[in-house]
C-alpha atoms as a PDB file:
ATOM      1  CA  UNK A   1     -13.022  15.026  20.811  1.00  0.00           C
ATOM      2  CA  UNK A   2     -10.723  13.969  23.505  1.00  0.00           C
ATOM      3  CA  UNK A   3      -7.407  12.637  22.555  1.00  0.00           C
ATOM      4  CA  UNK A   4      -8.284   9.201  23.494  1.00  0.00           C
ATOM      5  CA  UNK A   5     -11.142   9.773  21.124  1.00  0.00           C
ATOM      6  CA  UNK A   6      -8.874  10.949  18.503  1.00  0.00           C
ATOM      7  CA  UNK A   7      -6.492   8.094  18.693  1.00  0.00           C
ATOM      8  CA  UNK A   8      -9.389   5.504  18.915  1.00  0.00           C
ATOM      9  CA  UNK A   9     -10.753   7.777  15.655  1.00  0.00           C
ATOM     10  CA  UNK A  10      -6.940   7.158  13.864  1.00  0.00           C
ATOM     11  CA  UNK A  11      -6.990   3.581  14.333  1.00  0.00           C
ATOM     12  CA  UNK A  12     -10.248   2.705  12.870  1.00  0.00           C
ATOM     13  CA  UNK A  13      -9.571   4.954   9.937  1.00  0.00           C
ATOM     14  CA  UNK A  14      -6.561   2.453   9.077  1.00  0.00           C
ATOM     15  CA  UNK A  15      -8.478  -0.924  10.063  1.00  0.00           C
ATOM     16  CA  UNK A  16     -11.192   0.414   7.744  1.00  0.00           C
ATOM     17  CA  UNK A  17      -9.126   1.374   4.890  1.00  0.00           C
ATOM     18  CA  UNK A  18      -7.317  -2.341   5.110  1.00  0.00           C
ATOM     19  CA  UNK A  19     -10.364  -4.036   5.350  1.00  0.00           C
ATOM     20  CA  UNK A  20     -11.588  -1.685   2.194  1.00  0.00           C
ATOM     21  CA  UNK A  21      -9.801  -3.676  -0.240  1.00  0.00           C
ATOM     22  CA  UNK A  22      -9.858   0.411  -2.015  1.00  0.00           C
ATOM     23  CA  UNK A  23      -6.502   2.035  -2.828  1.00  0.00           C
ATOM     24  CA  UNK A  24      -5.766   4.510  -0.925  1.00  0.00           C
ATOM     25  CA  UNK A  25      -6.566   7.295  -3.133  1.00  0.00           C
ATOM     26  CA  UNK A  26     -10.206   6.053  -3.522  1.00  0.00           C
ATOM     27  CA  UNK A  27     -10.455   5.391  -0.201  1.00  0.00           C
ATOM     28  CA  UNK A  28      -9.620   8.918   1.112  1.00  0.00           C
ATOM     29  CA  UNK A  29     -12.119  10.433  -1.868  1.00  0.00           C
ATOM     30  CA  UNK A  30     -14.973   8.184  -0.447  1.00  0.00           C
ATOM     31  CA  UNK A  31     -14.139   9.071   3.279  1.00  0.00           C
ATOM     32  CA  UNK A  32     -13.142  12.718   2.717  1.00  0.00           C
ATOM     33  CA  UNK A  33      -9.394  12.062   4.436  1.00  0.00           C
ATOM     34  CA  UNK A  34      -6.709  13.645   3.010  1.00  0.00           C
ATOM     35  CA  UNK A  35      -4.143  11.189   1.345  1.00  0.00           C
ATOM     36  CA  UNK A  36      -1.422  12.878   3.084  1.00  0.00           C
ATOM     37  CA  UNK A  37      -3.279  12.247   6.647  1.00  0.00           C
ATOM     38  CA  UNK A  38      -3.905   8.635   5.935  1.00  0.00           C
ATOM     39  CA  UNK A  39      -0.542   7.945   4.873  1.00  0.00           C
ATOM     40  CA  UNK A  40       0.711   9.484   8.129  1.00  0.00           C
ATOM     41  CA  UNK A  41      -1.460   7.129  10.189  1.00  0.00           C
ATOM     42  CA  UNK A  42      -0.639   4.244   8.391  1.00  0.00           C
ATOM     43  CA  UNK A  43       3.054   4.327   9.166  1.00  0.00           C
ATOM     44  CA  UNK A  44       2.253   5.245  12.521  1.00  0.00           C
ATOM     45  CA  UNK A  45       0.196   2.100  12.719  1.00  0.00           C
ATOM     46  CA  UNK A  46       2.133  -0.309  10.224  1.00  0.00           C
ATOM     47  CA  UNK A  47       3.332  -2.436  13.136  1.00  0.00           C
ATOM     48  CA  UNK A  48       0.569  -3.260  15.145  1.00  0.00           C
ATOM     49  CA  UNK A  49      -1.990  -6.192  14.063  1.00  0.00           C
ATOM     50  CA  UNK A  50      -5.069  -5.786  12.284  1.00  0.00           C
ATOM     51  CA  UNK A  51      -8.591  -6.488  13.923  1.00  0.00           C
ATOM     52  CA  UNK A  52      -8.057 -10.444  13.168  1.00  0.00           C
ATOM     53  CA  UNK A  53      -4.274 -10.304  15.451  1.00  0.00           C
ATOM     54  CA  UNK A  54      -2.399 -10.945  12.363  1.00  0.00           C
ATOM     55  CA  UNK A  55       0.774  -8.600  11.613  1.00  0.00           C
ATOM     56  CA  UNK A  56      -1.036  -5.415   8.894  1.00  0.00           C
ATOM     57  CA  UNK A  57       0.577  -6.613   5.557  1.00  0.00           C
ATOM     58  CA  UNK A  58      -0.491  -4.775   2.676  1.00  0.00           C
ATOM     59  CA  UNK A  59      -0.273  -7.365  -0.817  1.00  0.00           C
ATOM     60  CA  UNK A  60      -1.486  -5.868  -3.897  1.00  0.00           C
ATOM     61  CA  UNK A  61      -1.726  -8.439  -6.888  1.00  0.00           C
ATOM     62  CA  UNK A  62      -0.006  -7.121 -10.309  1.00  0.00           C
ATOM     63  CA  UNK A  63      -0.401 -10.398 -12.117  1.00  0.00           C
ATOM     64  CA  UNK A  64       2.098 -12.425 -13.308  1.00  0.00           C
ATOM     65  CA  UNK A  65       4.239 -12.810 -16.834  1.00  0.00           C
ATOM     66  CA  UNK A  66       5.671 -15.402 -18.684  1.00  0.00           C
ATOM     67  CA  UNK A  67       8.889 -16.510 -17.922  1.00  0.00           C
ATOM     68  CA  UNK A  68      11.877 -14.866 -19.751  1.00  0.00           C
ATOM     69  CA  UNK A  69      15.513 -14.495 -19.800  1.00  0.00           C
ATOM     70  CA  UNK A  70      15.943 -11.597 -17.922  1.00  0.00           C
ATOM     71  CA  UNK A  71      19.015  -9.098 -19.641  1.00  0.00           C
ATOM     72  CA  UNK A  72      18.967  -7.197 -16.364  1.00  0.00           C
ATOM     73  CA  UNK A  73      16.941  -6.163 -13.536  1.00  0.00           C
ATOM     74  CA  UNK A  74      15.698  -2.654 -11.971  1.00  0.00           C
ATOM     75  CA  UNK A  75      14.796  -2.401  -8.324  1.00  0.00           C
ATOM     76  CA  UNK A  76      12.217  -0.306  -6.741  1.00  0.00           C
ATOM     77  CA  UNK A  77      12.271   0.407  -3.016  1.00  0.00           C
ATOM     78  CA  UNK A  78       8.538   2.377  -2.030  1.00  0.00           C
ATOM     79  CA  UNK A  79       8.788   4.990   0.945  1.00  0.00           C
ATOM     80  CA  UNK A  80       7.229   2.307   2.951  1.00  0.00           C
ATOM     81  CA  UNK A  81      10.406   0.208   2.415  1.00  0.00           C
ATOM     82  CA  UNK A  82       8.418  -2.194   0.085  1.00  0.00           C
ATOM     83  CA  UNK A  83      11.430  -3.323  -2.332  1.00  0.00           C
ATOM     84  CA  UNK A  84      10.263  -4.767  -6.132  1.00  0.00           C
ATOM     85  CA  UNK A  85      12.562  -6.132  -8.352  1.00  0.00           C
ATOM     86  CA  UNK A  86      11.791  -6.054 -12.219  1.00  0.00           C
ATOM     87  CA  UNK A  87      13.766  -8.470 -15.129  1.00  0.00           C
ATOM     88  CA  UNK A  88      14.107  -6.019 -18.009  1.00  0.00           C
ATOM     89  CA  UNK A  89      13.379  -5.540 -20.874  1.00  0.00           C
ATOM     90  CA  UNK A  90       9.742  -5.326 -19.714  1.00  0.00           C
ATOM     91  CA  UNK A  91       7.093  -3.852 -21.479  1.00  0.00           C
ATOM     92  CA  UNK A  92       5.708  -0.469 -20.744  1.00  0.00           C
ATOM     93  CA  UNK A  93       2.383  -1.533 -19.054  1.00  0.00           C
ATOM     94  CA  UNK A  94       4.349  -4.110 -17.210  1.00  0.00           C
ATOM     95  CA  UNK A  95       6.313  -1.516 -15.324  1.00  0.00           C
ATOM     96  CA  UNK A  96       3.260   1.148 -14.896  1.00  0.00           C
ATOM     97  CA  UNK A  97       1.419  -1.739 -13.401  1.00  0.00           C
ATOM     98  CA  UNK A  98       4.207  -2.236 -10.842  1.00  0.00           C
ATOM     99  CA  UNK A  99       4.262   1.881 -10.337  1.00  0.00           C
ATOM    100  CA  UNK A 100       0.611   1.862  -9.409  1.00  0.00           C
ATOM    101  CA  UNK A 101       0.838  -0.987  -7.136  1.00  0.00           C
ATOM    102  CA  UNK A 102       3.616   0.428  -5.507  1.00  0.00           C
ATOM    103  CA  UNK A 103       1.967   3.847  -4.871  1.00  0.00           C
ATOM    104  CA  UNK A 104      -0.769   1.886  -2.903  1.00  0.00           C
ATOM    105  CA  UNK A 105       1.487   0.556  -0.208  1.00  0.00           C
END
């Protein structure tokens, strides 16, 4: 494969896996990728648009909670640079749900 080839090869592999709707976990066990690989690709691709011209923004629905006074807040920042913010006290699935979600950006 040429390096053009390669690169071309790179880039689909992220359109794809946006387009999957799949976290990326599944997706690399249902494409044989490895996670690590992906990942790289991803951030070396997080800029440019996706195959529709619009930026590559990766949402990932955790549901929402009632409203309550919030004692005080914790803050997650992802290695992508995603940052979360949490009222507290939540409950434990609350925050595992956030966890996960994060992990898959």
């Amino acid at each position: 494969m040429t390096t053009k080839e390669q690169e071309t090869h790179r880039r689909n592999t992220v359109s794809r896996y946006r387009e999957s709707g799949m976290t990326r976990k599944a997706y690399c066990e249902a494409h044989d990728v490895p996670l690590s690989t992906l990942d790289l690709w991803i951030r070396r691709y997080r800029n440019e648009p996706t195959t529709d011209g619009n930026p590559a923004i990766s949402m990932v629905s955790v549901g929402t909670a009632a409203s309550r006074p919030a004692e005080r807040r914790v803050r997650f920042i992802a290695r992508s640079g995603v940052t979360v913010e949490l009222d507290l006290p939540a409950a434990e699935e609350e925050i595992a749900t956030v966890l996960r979600a994060m992990a898959a950006v």
